[in-house]
N, C-alpha and C. Protein backbone atom coordinates (compact mmCIF):
# COMPACT_ATOMS: atom_id res chain seq x y z
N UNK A 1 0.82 -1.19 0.00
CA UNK A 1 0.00 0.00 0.00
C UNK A 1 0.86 1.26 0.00
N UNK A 2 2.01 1.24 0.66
CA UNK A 2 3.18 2.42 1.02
C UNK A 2 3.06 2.64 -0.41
N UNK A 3 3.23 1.82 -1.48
CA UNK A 3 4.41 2.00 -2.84
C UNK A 3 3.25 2.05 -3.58
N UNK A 4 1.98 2.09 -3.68
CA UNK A 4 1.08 2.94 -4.30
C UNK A 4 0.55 4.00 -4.27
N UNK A 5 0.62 4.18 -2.69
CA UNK A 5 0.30 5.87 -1.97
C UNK A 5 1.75 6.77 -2.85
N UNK A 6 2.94 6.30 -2.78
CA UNK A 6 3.74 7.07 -3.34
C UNK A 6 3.90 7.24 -4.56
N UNK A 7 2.79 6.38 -5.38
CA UNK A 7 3.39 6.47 -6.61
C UNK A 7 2.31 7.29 -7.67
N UNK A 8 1.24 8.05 -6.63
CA UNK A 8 -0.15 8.64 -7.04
C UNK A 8 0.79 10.26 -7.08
N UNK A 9 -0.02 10.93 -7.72
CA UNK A 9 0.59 11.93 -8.07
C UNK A 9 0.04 13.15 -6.64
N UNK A 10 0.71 13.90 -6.22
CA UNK A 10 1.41 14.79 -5.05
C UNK A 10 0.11 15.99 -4.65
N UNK A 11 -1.11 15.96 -5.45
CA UNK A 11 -2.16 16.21 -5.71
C UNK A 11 -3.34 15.43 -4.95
N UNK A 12 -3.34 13.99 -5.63
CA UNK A 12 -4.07 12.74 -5.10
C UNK A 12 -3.05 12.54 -3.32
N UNK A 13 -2.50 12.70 -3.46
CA UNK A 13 -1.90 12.28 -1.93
C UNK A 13 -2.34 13.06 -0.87
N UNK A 14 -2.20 14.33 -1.04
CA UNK A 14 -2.83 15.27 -0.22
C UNK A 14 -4.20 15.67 -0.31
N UNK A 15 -4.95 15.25 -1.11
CA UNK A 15 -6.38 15.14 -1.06
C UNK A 15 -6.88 14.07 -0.22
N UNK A 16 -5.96 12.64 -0.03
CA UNK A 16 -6.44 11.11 0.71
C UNK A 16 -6.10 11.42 1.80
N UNK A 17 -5.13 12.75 2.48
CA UNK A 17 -4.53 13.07 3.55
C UNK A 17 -5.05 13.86 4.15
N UNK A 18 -6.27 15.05 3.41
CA UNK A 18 -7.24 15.82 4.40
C UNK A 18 -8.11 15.24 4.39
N UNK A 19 -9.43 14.71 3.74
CA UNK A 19 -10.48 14.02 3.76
C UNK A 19 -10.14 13.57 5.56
N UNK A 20 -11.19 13.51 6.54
CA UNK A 20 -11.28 13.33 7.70
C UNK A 20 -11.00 11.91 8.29
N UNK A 21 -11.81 11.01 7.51
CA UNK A 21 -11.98 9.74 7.81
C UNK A 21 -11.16 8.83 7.02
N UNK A 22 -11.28 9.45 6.04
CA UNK A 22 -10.20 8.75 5.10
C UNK A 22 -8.67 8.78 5.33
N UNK A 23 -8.31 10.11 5.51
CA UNK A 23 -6.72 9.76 5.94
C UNK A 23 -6.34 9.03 7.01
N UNK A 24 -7.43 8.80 7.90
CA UNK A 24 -7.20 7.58 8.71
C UNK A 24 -7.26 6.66 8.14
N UNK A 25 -7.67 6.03 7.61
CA UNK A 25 -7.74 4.90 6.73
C UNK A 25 -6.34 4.95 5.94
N UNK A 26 -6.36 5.81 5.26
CA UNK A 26 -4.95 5.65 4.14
C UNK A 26 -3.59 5.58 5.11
N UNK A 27 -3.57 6.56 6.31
CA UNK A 27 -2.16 6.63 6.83
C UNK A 27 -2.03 4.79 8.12
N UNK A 28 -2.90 4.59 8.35
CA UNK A 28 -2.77 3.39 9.11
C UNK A 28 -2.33 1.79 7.95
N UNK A 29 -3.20 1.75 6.78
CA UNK A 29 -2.19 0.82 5.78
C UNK A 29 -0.85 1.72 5.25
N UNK A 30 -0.72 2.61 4.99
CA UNK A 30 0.72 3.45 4.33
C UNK A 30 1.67 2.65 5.57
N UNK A 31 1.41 3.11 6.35
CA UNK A 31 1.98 3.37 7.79
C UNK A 31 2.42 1.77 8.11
N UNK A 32 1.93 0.93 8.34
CA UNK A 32 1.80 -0.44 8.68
C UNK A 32 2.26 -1.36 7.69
N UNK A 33 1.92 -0.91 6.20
CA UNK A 33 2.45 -1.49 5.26
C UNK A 33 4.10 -1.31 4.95
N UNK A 34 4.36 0.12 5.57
CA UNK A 34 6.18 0.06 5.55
C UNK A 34 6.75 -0.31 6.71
N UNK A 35 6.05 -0.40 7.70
CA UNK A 35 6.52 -1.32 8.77
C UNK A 35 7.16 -2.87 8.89
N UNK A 36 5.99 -3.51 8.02
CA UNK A 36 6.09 -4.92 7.45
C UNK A 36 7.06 -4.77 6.07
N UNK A 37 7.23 -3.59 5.53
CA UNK A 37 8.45 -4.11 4.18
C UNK A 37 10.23 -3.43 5.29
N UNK A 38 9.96 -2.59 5.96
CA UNK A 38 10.99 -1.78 6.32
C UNK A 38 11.81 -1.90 7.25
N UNK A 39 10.59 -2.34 8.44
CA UNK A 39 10.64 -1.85 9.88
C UNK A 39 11.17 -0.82 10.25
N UNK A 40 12.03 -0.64 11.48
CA UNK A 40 12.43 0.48 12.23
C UNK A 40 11.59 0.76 12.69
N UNK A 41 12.32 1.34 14.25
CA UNK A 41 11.80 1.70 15.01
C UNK A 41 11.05 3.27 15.21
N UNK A 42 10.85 4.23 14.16
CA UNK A 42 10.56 5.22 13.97
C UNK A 42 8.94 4.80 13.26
N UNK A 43 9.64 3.55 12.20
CA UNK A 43 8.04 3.61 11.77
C UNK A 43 7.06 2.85 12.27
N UNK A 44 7.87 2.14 13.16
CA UNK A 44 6.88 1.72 14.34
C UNK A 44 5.86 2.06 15.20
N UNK A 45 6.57 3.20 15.70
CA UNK A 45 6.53 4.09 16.52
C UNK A 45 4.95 5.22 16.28
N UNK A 46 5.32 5.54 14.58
CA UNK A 46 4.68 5.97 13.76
C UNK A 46 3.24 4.98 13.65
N UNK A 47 3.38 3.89 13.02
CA UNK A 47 2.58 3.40 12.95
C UNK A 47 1.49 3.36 14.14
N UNK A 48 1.76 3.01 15.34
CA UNK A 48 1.21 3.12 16.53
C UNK A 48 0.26 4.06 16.89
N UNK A 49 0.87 5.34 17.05
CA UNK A 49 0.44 6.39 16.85
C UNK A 49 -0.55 6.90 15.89
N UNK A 50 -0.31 6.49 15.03
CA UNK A 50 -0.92 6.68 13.61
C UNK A 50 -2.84 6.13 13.72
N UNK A 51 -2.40 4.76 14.68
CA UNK A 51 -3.53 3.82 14.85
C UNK A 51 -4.50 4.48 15.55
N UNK A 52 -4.01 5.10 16.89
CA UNK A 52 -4.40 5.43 17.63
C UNK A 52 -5.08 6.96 17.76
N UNK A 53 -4.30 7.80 16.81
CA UNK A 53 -4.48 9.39 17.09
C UNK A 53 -3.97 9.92 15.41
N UNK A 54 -4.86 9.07 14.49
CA UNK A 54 -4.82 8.88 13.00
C UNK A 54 -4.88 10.48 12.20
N UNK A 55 -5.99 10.88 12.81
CA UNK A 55 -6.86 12.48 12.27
C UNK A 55 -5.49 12.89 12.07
N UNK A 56 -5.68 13.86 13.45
CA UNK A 56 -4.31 14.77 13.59
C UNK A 56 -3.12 14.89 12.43
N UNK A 57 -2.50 14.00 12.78
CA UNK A 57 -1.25 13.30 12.13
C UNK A 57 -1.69 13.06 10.88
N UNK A 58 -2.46 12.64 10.11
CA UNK A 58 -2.95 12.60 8.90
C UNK A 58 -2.67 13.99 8.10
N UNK A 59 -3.43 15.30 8.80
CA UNK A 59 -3.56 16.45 8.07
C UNK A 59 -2.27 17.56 8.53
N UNK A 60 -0.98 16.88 9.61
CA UNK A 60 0.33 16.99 9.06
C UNK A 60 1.15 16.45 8.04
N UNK A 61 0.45 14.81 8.09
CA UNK A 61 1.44 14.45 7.01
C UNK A 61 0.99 15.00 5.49
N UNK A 62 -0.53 15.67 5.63
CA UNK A 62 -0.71 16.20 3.87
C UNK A 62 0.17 17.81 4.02
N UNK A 63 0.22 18.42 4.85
CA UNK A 63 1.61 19.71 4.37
C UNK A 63 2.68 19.13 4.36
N UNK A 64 3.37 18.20 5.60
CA UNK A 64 4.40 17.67 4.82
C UNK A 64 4.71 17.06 3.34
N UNK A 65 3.38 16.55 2.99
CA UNK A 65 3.97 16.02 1.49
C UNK A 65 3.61 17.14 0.76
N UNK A 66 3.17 17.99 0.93
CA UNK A 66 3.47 19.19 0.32
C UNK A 66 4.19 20.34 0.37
N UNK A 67 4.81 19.98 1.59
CA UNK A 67 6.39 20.36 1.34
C UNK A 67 7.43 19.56 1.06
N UNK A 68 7.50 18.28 1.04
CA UNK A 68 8.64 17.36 0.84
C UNK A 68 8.66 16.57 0.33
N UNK A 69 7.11 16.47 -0.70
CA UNK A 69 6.80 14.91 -1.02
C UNK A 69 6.79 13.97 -0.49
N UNK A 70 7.06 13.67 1.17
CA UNK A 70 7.23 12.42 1.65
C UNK A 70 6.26 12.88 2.88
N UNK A 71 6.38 10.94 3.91
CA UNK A 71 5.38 11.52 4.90
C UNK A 71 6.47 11.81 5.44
N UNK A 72 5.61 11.97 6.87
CA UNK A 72 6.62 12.57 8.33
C UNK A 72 7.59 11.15 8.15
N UNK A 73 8.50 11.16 8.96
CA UNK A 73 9.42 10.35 9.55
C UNK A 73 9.85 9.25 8.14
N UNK A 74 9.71 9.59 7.05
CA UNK A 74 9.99 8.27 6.10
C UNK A 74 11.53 8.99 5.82
């Protein structure tokens, strides 16, 4: 799921990243899915968090990818 979220164009990413309910949804597989290809302990960490307190963190990680193209912590 990580390597399709990244491979949508920088537009579509930050649209799946404000939507309310949805970027929970998208950042908990993104999130979990590079856990299981990657690990580390950051995206662990991330992931967790992510599960738990999804919103928030969702509609940072859409300015971050619109400032950096990437999420937080990748």
């Amino acid at each position: 799921m990580d390597a399709w979220f990244h491979k949508q164009n920088k537009l579509i990413q930050v649209i799946l990243l404000i939507i309310p309910v949805v970027n929970w949804f998208v950042e908990i597989l993104v999130r979990w899915s590079a856990v299981l290809k990657k690990g580390g302990l950051i995206s662990i960490v991330l992931a967790i968090i992510v599960t738990f307190g999804g919103l928030f963190i969702g509609w940072v990680d859409a300015i971050w990818t619109l400032l950096f193209n990437k999420l937080l912590g990748e």
